[in-house]
Protein backbone atom coordinates (compact mmCIF):
# COMPACT_ATOMS: atom_id res chain seq x y z
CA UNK A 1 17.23 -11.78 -9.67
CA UNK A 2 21.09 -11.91 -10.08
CA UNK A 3 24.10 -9.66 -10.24
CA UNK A 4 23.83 -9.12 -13.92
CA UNK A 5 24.54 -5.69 -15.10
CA UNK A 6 22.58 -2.71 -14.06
CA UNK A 7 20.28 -1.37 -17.08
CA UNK A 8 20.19 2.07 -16.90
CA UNK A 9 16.68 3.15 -18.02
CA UNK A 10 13.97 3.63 -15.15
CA UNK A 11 11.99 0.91 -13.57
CA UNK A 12 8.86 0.38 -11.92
CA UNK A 13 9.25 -2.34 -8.20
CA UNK A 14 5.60 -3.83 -8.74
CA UNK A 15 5.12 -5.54 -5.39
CA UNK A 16 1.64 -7.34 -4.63
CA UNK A 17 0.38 -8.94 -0.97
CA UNK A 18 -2.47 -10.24 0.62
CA UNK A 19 -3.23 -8.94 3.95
CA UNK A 20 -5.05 -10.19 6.74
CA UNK A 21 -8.67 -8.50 7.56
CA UNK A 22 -7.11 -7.61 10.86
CA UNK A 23 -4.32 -5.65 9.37
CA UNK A 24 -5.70 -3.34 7.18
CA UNK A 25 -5.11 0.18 8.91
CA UNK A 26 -1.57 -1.13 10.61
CA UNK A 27 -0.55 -1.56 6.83
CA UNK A 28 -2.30 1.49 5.42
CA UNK A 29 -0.19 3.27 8.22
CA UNK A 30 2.71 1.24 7.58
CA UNK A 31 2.66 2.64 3.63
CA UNK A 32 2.42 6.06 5.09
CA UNK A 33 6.01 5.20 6.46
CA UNK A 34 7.68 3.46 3.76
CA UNK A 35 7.16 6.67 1.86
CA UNK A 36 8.65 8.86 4.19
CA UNK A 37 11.86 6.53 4.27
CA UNK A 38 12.01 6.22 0.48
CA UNK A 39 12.24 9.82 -0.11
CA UNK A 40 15.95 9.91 0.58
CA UNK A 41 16.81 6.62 -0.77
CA UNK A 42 18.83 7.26 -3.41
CA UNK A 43 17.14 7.18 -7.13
CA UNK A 44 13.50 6.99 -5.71
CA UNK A 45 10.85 8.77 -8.05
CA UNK A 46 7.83 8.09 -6.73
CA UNK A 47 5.40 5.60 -5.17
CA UNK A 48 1.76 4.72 -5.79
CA UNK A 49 -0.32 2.36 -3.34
CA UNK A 50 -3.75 0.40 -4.55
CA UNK A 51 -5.97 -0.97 -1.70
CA UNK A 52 -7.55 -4.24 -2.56
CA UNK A 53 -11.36 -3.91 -3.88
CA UNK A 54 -12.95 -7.02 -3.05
CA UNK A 55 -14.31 -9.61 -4.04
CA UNK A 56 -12.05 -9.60 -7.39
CA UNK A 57 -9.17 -8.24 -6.04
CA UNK A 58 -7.73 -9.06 -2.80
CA UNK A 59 -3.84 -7.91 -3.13
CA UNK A 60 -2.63 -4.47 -1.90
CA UNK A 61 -0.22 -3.48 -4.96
CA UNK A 62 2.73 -0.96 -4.36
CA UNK A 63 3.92 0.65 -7.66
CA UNK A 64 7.71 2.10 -6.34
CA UNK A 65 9.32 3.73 -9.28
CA UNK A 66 13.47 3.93 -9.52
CA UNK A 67 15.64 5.87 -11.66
CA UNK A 68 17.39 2.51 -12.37
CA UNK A 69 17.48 -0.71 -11.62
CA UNK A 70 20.41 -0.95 -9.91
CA UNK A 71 18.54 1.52 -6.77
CA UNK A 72 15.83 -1.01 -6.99
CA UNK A 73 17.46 -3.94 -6.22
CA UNK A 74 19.58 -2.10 -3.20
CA UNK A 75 16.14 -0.87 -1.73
CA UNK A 76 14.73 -4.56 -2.36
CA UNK A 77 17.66 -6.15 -0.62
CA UNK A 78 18.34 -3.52 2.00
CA UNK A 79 18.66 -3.95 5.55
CA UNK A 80 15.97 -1.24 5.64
CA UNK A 81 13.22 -2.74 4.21
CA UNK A 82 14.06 -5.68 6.05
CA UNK A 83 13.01 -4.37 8.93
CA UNK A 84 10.21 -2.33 8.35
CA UNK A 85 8.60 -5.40 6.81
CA UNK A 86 9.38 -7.11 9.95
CA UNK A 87 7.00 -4.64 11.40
CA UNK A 88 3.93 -5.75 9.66
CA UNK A 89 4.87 -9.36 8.37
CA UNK A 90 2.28 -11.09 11.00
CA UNK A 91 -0.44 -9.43 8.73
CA UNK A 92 0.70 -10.85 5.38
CA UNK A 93 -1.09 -13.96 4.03
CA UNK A 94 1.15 -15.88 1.84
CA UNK A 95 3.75 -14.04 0.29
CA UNK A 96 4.73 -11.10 -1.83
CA UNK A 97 4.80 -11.40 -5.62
CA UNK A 98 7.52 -8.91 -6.68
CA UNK A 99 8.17 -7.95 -10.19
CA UNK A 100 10.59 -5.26 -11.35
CA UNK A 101 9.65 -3.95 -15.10
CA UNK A 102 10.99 -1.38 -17.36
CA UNK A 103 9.29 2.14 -16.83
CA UNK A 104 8.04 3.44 -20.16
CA UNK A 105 6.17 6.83 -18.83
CA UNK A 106 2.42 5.65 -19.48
CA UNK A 107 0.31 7.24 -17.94
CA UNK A 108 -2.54 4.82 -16.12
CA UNK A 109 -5.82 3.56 -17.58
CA UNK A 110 -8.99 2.76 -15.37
CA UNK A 111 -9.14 -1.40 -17.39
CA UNK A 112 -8.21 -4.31 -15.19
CA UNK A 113 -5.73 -6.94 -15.25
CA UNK A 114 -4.18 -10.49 -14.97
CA UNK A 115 -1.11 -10.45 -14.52
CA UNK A 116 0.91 -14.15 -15.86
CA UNK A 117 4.35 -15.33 -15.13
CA UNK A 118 5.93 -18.03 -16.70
CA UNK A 119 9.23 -19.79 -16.72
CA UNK A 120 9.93 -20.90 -20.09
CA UNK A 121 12.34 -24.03 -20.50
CA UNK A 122 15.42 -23.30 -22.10
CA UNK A 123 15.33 -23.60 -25.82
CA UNK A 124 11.53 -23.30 -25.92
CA UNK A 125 11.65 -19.19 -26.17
CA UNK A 126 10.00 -19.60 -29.82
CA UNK A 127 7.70 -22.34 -29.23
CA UNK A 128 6.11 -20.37 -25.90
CA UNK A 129 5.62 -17.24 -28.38
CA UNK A 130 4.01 -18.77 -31.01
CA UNK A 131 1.56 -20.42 -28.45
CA UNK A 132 1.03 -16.67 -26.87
CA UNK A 133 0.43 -15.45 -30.42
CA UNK A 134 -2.58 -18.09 -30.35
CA UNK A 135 -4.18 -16.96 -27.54
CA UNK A 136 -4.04 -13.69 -28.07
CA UNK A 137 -5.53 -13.90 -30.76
CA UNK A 138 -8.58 -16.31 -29.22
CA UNK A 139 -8.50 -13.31 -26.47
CA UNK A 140 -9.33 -10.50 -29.48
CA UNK A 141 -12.39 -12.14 -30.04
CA UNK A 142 -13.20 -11.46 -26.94
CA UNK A 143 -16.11 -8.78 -25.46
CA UNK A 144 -13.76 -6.29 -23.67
CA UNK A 145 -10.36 -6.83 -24.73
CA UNK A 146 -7.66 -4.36 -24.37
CA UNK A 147 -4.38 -5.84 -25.06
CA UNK A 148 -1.69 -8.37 -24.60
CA UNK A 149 1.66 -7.19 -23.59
CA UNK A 150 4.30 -9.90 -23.14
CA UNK A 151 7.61 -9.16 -20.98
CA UNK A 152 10.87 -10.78 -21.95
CA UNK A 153 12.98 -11.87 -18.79
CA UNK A 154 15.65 -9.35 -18.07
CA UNK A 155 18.68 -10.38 -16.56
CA UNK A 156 19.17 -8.71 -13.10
CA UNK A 157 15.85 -7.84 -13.16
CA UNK A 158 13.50 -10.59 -13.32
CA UNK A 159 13.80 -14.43 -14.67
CA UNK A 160 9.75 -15.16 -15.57
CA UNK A 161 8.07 -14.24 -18.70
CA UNK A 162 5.51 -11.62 -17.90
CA UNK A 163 2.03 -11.24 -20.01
CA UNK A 164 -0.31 -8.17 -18.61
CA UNK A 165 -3.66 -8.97 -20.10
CA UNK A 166 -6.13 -5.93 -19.61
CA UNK A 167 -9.76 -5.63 -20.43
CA UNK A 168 -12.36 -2.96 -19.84
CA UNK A 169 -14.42 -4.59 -16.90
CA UNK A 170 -14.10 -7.32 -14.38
CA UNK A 171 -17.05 -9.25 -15.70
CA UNK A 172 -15.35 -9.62 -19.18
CA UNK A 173 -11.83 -10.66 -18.23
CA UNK A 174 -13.83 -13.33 -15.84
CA UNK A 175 -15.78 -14.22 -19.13
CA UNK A 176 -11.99 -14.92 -20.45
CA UNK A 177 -10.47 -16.10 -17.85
CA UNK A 178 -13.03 -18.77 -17.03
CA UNK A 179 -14.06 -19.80 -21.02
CA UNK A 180 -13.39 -23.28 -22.03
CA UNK A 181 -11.28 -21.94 -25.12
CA UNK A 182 -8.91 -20.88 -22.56
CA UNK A 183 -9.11 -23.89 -20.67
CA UNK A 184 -8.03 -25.76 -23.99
CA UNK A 185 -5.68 -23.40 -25.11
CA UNK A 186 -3.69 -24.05 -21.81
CA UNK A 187 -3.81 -27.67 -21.94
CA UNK A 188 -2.06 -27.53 -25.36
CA UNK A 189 0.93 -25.25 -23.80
CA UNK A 190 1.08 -27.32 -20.57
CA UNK A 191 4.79 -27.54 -20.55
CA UNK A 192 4.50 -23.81 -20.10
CA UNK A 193 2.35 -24.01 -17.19
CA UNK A 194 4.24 -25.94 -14.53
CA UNK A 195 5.11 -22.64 -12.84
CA UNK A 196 2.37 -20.66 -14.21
CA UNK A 197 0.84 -17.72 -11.62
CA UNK A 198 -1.79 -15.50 -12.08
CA UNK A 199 -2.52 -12.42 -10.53
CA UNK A 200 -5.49 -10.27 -10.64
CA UNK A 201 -5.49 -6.45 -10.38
CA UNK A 202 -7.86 -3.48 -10.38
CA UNK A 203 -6.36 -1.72 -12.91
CA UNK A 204 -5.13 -1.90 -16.60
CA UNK A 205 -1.59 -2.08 -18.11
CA UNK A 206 -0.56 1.02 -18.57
CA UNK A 207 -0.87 1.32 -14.38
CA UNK A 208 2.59 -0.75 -14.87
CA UNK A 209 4.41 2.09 -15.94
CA UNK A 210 3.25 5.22 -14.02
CA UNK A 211 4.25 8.25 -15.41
CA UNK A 212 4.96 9.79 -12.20
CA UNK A 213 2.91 13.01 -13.10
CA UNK A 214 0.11 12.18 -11.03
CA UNK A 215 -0.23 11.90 -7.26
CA UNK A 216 -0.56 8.68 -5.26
CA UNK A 217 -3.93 8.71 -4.39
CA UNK A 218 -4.84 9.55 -1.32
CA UNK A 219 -6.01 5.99 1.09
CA UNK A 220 -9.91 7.92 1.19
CA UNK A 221 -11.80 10.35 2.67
CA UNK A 222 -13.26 8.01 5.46
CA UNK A 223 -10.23 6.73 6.98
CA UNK A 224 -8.33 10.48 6.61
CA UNK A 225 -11.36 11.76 8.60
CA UNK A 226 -11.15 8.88 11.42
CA UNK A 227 -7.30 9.05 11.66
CA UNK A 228 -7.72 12.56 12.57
CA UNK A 229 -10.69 12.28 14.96
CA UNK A 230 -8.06 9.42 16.59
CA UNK A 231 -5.24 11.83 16.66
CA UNK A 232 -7.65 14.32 18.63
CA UNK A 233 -9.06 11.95 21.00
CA UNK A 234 -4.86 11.04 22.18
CA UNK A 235 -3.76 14.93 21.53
CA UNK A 236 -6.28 16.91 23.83
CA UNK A 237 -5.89 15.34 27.03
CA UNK A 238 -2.06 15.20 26.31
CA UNK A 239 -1.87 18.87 25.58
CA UNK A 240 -4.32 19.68 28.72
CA UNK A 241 -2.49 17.51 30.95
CA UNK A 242 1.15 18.87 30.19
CA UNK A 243 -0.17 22.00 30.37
CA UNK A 244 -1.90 21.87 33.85
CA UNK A 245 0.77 19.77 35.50
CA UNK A 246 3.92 20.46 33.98
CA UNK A 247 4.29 23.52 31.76
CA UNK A 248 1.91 26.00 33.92
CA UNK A 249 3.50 25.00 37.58
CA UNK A 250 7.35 24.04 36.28
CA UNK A 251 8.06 26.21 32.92
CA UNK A 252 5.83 29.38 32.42
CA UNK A 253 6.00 29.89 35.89
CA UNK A 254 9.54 30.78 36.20
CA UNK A 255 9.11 33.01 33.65
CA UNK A 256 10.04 30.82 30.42
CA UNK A 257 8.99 32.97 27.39
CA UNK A 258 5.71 31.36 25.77
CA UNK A 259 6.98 30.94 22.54
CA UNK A 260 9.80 28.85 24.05
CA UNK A 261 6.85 27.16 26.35
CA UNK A 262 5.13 26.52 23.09
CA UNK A 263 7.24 24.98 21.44
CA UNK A 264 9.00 22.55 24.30
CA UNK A 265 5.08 21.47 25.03
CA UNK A 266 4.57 20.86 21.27
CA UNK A 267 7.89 19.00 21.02
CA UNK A 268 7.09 16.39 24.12
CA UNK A 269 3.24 15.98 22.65
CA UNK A 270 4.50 14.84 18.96
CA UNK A 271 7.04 12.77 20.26
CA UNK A 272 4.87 10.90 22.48
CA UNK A 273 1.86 10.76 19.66
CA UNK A 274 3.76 9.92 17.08
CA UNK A 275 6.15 7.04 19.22
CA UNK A 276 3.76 5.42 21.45
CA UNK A 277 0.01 7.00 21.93
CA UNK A 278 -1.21 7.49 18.48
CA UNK A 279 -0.22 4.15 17.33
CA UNK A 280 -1.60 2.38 20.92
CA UNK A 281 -4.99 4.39 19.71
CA UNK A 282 -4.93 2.88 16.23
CA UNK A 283 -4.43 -0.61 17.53
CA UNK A 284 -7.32 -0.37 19.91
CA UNK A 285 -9.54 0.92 17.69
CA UNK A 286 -8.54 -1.34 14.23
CA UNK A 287 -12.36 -2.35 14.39
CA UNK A 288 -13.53 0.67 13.75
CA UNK A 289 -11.15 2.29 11.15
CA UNK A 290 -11.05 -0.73 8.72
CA UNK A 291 -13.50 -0.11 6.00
CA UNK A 292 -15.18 -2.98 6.28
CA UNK A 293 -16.44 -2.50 9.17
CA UNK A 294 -20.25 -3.19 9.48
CA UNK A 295 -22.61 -0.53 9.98
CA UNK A 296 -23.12 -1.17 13.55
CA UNK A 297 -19.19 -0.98 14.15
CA UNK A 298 -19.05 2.47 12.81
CA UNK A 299 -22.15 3.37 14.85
CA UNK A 300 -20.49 1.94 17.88
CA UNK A 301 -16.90 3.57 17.09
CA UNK A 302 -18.22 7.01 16.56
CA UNK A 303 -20.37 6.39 20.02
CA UNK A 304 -17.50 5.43 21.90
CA UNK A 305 -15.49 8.38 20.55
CA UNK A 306 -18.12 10.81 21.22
CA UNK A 307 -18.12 9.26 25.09
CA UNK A 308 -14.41 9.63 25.26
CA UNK A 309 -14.45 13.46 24.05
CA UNK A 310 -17.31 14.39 26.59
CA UNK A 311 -15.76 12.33 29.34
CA UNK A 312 -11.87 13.85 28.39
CA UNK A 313 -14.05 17.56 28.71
CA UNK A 314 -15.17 16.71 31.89
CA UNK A 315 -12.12 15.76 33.52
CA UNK A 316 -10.72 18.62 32.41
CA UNK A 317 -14.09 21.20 33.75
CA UNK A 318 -13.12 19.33 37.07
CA UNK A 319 -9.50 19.73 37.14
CA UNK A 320 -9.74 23.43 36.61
CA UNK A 321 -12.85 23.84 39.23
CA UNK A 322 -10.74 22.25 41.63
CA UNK A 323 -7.58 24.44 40.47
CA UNK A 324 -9.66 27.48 41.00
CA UNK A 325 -11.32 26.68 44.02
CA UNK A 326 -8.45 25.81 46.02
C-alpha cells in the first residue's frame, strides 16, 4: 500500500491469521475488544469475525468495513492496533494476509472460497487476463462452480491481483483445486506464479463485501455459556468477600445509603473482573473453553467448576456461622 489518493467509496479490511491451538479463547476475547475500540474510530461501519472450521479452513478471517479507504489505512497503520496486536501476537502462526477491497453491499452467500493473489509483471496486464479467461473457463466445467471474480490492483489500496473463486461445497473446490487440468493450466502461466498465494475460506464471495445489514455472528452458544459460568465462578466470592469485609463493617455501617453502597461495591467488582480476575480465570482455564477440547476435558472442566462453586458456598456458610456465632 502507498500514499496514493484516497478513493472515496466504502471498503471492506479483509484480514486472515492462523492461530495457535493454545490461543483460541485469548483471541476470541481479544476480537471482543477490537470491536469495542473500533466503534469510535472514525469511519468504522461494522465488523464481522469467522472462526476457523477445520480441517479445510484453518485462518480466523476479520471482515472490518470503512466508509473509505483513507479510515482504513489510518486504523491499519495506527499506533492503536499496534498495540493491541502486541497483545496476542505470541498466538499467531505465520503472518496476517491483509487485503483491502472495494465494498459493493452484497449481502453473504453460504459457498466457499480460494482466495489468489498475484503480482503481475509490468506490461503483462493483458497476457495474465487472457490466461485467467482460460481457466475460468476450464473451472465452468466444473461440478460446483460459482464464479470467478478478478480484482484489479488499486493504488493505495492494494498492489496484487485478486481472483475470489467460490464453489458450492468444500469437496468440489478440492476436486478443482487438486485436478491435473489445473495443475497444467498453471504451468503454462508460470511467470504469473512466482508470487502466487492461495487462501482458503469458509465462505463464498459475496462474504467479501458484507452488506452491513446483518449482525456479526455471535462466537457460539458453548463458549457464551462457559464465559459466563467463568465470570460467576471470579464474581461471587468477590461480591461476598467485599461485602463481608469491607462494605458491611467500613461503608453501610456508618450509615452510607445502599444505593450509594451498591453502586461503590459494583464499581470495585467490575474493575477488578474486568482488569485482572476475569482474564487470570480465562487463562487458567484455556483447556477447557477452547472448542476442541476432548470430551474428557469438558467433563473435567465442568467437574472442577462444580467443586469450585460448592467449595466458594462453603467458605462462605462458614464465614457467616462464625460471624454469627461470635
Amino acid at each position: 500500500m502507498n500514499g496514493s489518493p484516497d478513493t472515496a467509496q466504502p471498503v471492506a479490511l479483509v484480514i486472515q491469521r492462523r492461530i495457535a491451538d493454545d490461543g483460541f479463547a485469548a483471541f476470541a476475547r481479544w476480537n471482543g475488544e477490537v470491536g469495542e475500540v473500533l466503534k469510535s474510530w472514525p469511519g468504522f461501519l461494522s465488523q464481522e469475525v469467522v472462526p476457523p472450521q477445520p480441517p479445510a479452513h484453518v485462518d480466523w478471517v476479520t471482515i472490518v468495513r470503512f466508509a473509505s479507504s483513507a479510515a482504513a489505512r489510518a486504523w491499519l497503520q495506527s499506533e492503536v492496533r499496534t498495540k493491541l496486536i502486541g497483545q496476542v501476537q505470541r498466538y499467531f502462526v505465520g503472518s496476517e494476509d491483509v487485503h483491502i477491497l472495494p465494498d459493493t453491499g452484497v449481502q453473504r452467500d453460504s459457498a466457499v472460497s480460494a482466495v489468489i493473489s498475484f503480482k503481475v509483471p509490468a506490461g503483462l496486464e493483458d497476457a495474465f487476463l487472457t490466461w485467467q479467461q482460460r481457466i475460468q473457463a476450464a473451472e465452468a466445467e466444473f461440478k460446483g462452480f460459482l464464479r470467478h471474480k478478478i480484482e484489479r490492483p488499486i493504488p493505495g489500496l492494494h498492489d496484487e491481483w485478486i481472483v475470489i473463486l467460490s464453489f458450492d461445497s468444500d469437496a468440489n473446490l478440492n476436486a478443482w483445486l487438486d485436478s491435473s487440468l489445473r495443475q497444467t493450466l498453471l504451468r503454462e502461466g508460470a511467470r504469473f506464479n512466482a508470487d502466487m498465494n492461495v487462501k482458503r475460506a469458509s465462505y463464498g464471495f459475496n462474504f467479501w463485501f458484507p452488506s452491513g445489514k446483518t449482525k456479526a455472528p455471535e462466537q457460539g452458544p458453548a463458549l457464551i455459556w462457559k464465559s459466563n459460568l467463568i465470570v460467576l465462578l471470579v464474581l461471587y466470592p468477590v461480591v461476598y468477600l467485599w461485602g463481608y469485609f469491607i462494605s458491611h463493617p467500613l461503608i453501610d455501617s456508618h450509615g452510607v445509603p445502599i444505593w450509594l453502597s451498591l453502586f461503590v461495591g459494583n464499581l470495585v467488582s467490575t474493575q477488578l473482573l474486568g482488569w485482572w480476575l476475569v482474564p487470570a480465570a480465562f487463562r487458567a482455564l484455556d483447556w477447557w473453553v477452547t472448542p476442541k477440547a476432548t470430551l474428557g476435558r469438558q467433563i473435567a472442566g465442568y467437574a472442577l467448576l462444580a467443586t469450585l462453586y460448592a467449595a466458594l458456598m462453603g467458605l462462605y456458610a462458614l464465614l457467616l456461622a462464625w460471624h454469627w456465632g461470635r
